[in-house]
C-alpha atoms as a PDB file:
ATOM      1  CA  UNK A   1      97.314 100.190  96.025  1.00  0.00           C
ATOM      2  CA  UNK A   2      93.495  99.000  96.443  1.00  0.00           C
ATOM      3  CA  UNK A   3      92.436  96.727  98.992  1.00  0.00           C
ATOM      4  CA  UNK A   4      91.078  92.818  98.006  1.00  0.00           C
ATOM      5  CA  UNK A   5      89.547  90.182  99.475  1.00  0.00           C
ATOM      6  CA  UNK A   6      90.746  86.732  98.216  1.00  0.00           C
ATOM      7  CA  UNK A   7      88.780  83.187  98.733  1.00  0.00           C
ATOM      8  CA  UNK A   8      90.986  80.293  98.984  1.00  0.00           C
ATOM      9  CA  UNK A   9      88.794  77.299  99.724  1.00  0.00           C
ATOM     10  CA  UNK A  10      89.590  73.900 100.279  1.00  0.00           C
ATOM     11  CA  UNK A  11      93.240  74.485  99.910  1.00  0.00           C
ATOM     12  CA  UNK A  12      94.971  72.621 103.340  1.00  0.00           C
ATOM     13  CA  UNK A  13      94.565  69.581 104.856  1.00  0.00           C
ATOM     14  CA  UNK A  14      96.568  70.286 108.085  1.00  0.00           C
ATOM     15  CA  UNK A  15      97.342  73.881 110.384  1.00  0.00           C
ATOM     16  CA  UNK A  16     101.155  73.084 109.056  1.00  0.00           C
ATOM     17  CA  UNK A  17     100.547  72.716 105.253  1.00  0.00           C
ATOM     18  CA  UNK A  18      98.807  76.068 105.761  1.00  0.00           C
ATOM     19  CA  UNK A  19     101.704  77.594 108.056  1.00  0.00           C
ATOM     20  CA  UNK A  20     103.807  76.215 105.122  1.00  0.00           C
ATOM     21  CA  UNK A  21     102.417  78.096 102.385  1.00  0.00           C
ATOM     22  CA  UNK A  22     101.844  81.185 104.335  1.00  0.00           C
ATOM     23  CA  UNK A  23     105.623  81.242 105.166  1.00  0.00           C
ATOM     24  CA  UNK A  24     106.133  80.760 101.262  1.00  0.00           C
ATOM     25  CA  UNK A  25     103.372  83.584 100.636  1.00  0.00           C
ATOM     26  CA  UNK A  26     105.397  85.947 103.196  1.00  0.00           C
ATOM     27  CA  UNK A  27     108.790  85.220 101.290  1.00  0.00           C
ATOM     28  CA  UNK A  28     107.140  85.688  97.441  1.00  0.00           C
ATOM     29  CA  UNK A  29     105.501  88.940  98.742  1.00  0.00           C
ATOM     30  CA  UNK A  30     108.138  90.790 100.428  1.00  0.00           C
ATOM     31  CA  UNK A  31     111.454  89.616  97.898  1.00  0.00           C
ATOM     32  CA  UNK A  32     109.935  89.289  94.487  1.00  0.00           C
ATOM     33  CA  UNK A  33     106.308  91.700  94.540  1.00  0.00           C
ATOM     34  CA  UNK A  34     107.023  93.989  97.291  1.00  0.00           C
ATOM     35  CA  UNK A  35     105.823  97.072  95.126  1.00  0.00           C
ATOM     36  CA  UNK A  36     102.609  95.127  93.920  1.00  0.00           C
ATOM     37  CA  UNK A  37     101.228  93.236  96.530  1.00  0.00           C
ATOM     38  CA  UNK A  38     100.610  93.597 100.210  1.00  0.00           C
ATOM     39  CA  UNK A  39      99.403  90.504 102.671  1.00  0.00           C
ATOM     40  CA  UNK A  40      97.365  92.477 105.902  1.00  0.00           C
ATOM     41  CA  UNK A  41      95.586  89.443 107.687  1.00  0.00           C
ATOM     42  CA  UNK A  42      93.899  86.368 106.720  1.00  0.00           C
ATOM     43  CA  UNK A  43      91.467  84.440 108.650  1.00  0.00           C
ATOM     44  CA  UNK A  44      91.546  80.339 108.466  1.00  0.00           C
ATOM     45  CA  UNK A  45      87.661  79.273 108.062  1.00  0.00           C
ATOM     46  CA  UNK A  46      86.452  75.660 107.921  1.00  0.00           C
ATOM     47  CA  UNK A  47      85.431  73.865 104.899  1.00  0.00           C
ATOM     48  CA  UNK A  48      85.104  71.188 106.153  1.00  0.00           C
ATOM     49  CA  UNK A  49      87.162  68.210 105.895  1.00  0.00           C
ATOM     50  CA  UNK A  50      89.784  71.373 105.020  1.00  0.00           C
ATOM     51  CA  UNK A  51      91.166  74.310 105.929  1.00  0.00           C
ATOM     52  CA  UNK A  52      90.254  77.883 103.724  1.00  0.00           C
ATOM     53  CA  UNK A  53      91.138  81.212 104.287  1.00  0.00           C
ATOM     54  CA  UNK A  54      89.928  84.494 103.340  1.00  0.00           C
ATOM     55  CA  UNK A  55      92.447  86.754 103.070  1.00  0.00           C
ATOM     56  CA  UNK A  56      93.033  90.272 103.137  1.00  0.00           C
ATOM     57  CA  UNK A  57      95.522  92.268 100.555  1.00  0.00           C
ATOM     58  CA  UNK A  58      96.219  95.376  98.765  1.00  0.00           C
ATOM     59  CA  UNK A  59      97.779  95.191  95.482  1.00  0.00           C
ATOM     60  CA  UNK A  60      98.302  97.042  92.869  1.00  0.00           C
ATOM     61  CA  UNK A  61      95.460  94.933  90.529  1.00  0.00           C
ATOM     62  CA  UNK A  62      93.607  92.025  90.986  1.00  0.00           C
ATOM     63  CA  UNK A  63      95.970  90.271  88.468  1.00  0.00           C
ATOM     64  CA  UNK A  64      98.944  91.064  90.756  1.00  0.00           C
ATOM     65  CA  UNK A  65      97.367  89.306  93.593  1.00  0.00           C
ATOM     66  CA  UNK A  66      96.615  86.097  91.022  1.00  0.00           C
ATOM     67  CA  UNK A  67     100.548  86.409  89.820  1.00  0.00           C
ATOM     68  CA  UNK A  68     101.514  86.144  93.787  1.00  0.00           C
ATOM     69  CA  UNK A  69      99.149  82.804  93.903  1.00  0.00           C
ATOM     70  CA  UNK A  70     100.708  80.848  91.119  1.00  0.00           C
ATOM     71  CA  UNK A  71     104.287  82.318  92.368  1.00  0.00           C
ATOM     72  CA  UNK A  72     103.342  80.846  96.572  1.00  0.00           C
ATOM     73  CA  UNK A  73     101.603  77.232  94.479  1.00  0.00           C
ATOM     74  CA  UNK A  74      97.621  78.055  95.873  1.00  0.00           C
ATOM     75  CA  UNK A  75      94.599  78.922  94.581  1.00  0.00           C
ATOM     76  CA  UNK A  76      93.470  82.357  94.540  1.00  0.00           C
ATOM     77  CA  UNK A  77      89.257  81.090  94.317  1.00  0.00           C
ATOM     78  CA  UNK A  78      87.456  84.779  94.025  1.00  0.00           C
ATOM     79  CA  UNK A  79      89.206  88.039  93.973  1.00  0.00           C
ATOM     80  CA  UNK A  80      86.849  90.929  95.089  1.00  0.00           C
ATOM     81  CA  UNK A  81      88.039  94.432  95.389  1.00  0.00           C
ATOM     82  CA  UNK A  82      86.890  95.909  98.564  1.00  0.00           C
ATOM     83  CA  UNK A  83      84.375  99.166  97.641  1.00  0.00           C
ATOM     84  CA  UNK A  84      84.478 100.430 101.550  1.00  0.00           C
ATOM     85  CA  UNK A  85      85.673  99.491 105.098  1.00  0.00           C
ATOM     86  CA  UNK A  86      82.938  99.857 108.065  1.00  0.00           C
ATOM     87  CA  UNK A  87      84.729  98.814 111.682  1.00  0.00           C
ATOM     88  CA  UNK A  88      82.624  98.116 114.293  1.00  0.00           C
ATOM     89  CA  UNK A  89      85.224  96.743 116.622  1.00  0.00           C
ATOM     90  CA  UNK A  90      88.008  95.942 116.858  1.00  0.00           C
ATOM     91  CA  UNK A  91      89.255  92.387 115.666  1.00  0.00           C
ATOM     92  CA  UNK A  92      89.323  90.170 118.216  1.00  0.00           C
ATOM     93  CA  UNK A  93      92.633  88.637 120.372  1.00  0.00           C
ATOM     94  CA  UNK A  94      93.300  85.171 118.606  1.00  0.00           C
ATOM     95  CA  UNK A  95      92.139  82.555 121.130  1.00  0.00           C
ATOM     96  CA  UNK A  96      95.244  81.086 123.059  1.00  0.00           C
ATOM     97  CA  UNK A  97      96.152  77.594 121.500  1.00  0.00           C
END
């Protein structure tokens, strides 16, 4: 498998629609494409008047990763494959809500 970077912008109004589909996203990828795609982390970003993510996967092709979108009902904006990995540091502790 090869490591992506997927774009989802604009695609929740609320922290729960997003918990919603990331519960559904969990589900599609571990019953139905466990041998083609792998959810790591995302990271919820602001657009706005909206909540976006930018996600990190691996997956078997770029089209896999596309197929898992349409399956979990969100967008899949820009698929880039990921050329390298530099860490710096760690990622940080999620702030305590």
């Amino acid at each position: 498998m090869d490591t992506y970077v997927i774009r989802r912008r604009n695609a929740w109004k609320t922290p729960a629609e997003l918990e919603e589909t990331a519960a559904r996203s969990r589900q599609v990828g571990d019953e139905e494409m466990s041998d083609q795609v792998r959810w790591t982390r995302s990271y919820v970003v602001d657009d706005g008047d909206s909540l976006g993510t930018v996600c990190i996967y691996q997956a078997t092709s770029a089209e896999a990763l596309r197929d898992h979108a349409s399956r979990v009902g969100m967008p899949a904006d820009e698929v880039t494959p990921v050329a390298d990995t530099v860490i710096v540091r760690p990622d940080p502790e999620p702030a305590a809500a």
